[in-house]
C-alpha atoms as a PDB file:
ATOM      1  CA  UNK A   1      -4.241  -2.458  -9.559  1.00  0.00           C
ATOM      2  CA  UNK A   2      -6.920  -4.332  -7.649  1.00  0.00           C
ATOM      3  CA  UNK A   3      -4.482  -5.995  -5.482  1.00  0.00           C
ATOM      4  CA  UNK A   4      -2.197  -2.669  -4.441  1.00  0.00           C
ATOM      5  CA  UNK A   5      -5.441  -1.681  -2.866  1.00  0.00           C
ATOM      6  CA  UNK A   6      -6.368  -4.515  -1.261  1.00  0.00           C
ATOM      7  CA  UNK A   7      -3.167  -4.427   0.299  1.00  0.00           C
ATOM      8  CA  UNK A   8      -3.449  -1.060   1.174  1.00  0.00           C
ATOM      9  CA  UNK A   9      -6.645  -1.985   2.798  1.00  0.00           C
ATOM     10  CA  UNK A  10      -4.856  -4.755   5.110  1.00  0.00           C
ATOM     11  CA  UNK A  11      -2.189  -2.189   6.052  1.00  0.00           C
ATOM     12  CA  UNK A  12      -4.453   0.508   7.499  1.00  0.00           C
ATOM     13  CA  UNK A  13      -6.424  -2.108   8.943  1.00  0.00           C
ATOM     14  CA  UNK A  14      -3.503  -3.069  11.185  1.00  0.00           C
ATOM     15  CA  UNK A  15      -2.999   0.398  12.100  1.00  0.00           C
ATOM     16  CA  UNK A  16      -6.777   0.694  12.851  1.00  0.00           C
ATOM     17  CA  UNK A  17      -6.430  -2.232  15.340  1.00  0.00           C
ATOM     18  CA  UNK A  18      -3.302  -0.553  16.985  1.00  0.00           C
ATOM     19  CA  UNK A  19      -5.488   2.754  17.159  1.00  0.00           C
ATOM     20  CA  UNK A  20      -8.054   1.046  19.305  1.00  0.00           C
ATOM     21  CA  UNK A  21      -5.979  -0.894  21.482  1.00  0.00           C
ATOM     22  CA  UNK A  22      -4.733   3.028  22.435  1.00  0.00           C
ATOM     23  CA  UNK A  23      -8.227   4.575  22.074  1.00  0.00           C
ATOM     24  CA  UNK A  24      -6.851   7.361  19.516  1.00  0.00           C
ATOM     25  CA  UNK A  25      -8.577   8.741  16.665  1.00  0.00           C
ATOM     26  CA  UNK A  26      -7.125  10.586  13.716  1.00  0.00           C
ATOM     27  CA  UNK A  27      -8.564  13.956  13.047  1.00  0.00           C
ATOM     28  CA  UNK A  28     -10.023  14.637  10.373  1.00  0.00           C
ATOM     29  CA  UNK A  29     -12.741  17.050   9.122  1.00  0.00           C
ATOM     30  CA  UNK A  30     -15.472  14.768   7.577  1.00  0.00           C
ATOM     31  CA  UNK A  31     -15.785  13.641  11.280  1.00  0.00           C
ATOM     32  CA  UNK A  32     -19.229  13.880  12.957  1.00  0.00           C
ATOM     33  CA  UNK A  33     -19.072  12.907  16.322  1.00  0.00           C
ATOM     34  CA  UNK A  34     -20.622   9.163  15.671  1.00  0.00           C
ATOM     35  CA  UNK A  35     -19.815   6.319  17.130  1.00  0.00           C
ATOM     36  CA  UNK A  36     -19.572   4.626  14.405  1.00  0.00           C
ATOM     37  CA  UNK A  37     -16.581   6.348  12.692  1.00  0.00           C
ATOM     38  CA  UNK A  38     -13.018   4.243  12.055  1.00  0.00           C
ATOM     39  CA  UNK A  39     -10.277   5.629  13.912  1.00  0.00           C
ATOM     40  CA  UNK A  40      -8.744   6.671  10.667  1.00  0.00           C
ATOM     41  CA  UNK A  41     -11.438   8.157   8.834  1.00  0.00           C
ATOM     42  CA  UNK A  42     -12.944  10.394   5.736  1.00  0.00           C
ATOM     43  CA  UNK A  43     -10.311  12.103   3.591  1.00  0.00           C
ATOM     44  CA  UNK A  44      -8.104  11.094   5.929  1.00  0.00           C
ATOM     45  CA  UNK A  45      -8.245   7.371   5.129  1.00  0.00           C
ATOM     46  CA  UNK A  46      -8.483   8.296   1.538  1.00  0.00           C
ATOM     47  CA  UNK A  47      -5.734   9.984   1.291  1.00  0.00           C
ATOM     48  CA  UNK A  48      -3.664   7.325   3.878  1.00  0.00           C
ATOM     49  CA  UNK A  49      -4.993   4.459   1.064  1.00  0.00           C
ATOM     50  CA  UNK A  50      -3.744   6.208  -2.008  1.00  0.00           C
ATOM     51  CA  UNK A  51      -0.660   6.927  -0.675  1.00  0.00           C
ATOM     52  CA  UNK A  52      -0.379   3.572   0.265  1.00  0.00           C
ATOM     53  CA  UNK A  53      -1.200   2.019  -3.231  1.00  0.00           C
ATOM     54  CA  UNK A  54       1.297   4.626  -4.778  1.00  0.00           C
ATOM     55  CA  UNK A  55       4.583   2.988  -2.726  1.00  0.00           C
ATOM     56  CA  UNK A  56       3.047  -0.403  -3.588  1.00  0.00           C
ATOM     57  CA  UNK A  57       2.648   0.507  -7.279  1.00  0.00           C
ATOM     58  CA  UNK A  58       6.384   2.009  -7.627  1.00  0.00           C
ATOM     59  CA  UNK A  59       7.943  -1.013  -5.547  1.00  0.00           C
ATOM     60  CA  UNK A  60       6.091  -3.054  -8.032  1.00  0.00           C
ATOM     61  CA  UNK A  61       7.395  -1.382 -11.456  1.00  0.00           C
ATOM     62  CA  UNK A  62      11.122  -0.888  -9.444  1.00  0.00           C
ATOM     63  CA  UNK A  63      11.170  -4.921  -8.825  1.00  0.00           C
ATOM     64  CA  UNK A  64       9.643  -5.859 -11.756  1.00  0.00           C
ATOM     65  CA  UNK A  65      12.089  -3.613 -13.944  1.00  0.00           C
ATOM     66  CA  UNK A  66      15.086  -5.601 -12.183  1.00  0.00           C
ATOM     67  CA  UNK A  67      13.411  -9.067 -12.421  1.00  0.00           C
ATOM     68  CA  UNK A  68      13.760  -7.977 -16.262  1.00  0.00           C
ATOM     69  CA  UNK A  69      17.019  -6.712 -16.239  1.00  0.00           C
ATOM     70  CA  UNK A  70      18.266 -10.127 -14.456  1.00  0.00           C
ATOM     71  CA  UNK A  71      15.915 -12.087 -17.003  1.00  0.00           C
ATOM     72  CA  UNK A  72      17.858 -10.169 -19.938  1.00  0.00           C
ATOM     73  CA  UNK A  73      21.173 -11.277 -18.476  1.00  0.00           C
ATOM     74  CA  UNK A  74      20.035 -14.556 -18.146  1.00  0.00           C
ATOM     75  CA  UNK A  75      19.412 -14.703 -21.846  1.00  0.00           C
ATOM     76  CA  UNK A  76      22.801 -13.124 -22.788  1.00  0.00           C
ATOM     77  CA  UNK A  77      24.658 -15.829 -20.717  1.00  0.00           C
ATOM     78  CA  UNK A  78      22.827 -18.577 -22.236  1.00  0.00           C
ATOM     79  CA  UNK A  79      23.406 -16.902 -25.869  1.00  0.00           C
ATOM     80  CA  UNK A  80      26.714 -16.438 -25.216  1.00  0.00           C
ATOM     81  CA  UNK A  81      27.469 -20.290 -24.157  1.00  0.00           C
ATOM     82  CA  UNK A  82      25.076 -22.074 -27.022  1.00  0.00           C
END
């Protein structure tokens, strides 16, 4: 769980960096006018993160629920030749 938001982290990091290179900020309405504020920011990024860890949570059960499947075949075929 830890990881799928670290990741997410990474990702909108990257997209922070391409939002400065371009000088664009994200509405959003937590914003206060500072300086200080992330291009994507507030709910906003909140929202952007958990959406984020969601995909990376569902690609993780899809390709783990293959790996099995393949794993169980595996067995069968060896089974099957002993």
């Amino acid at each position: 769980m830890i990881k799928e938001r670290e990741i997410a982290i990474d990702i909108i990091q990257e997209f922070e960096e391409l939002l400065e290179r371009h000088n664009i900020d994200i509405p959003d309405k937590d914003r206060e006018g500072e300086e200080s504020e992330a291009h994507i920011f507030g709910t906003t990024y909140y929202n952007l993160e958990d959406e984020i860890v969601e995909i990376l949570r569902k690609d993780k059960d899809e390709l783990t629920k293959v790996m099995e499947e393949k794993m169980e075949i595996i067995k069968e075929d060896k089974n099957g030749l002993g």
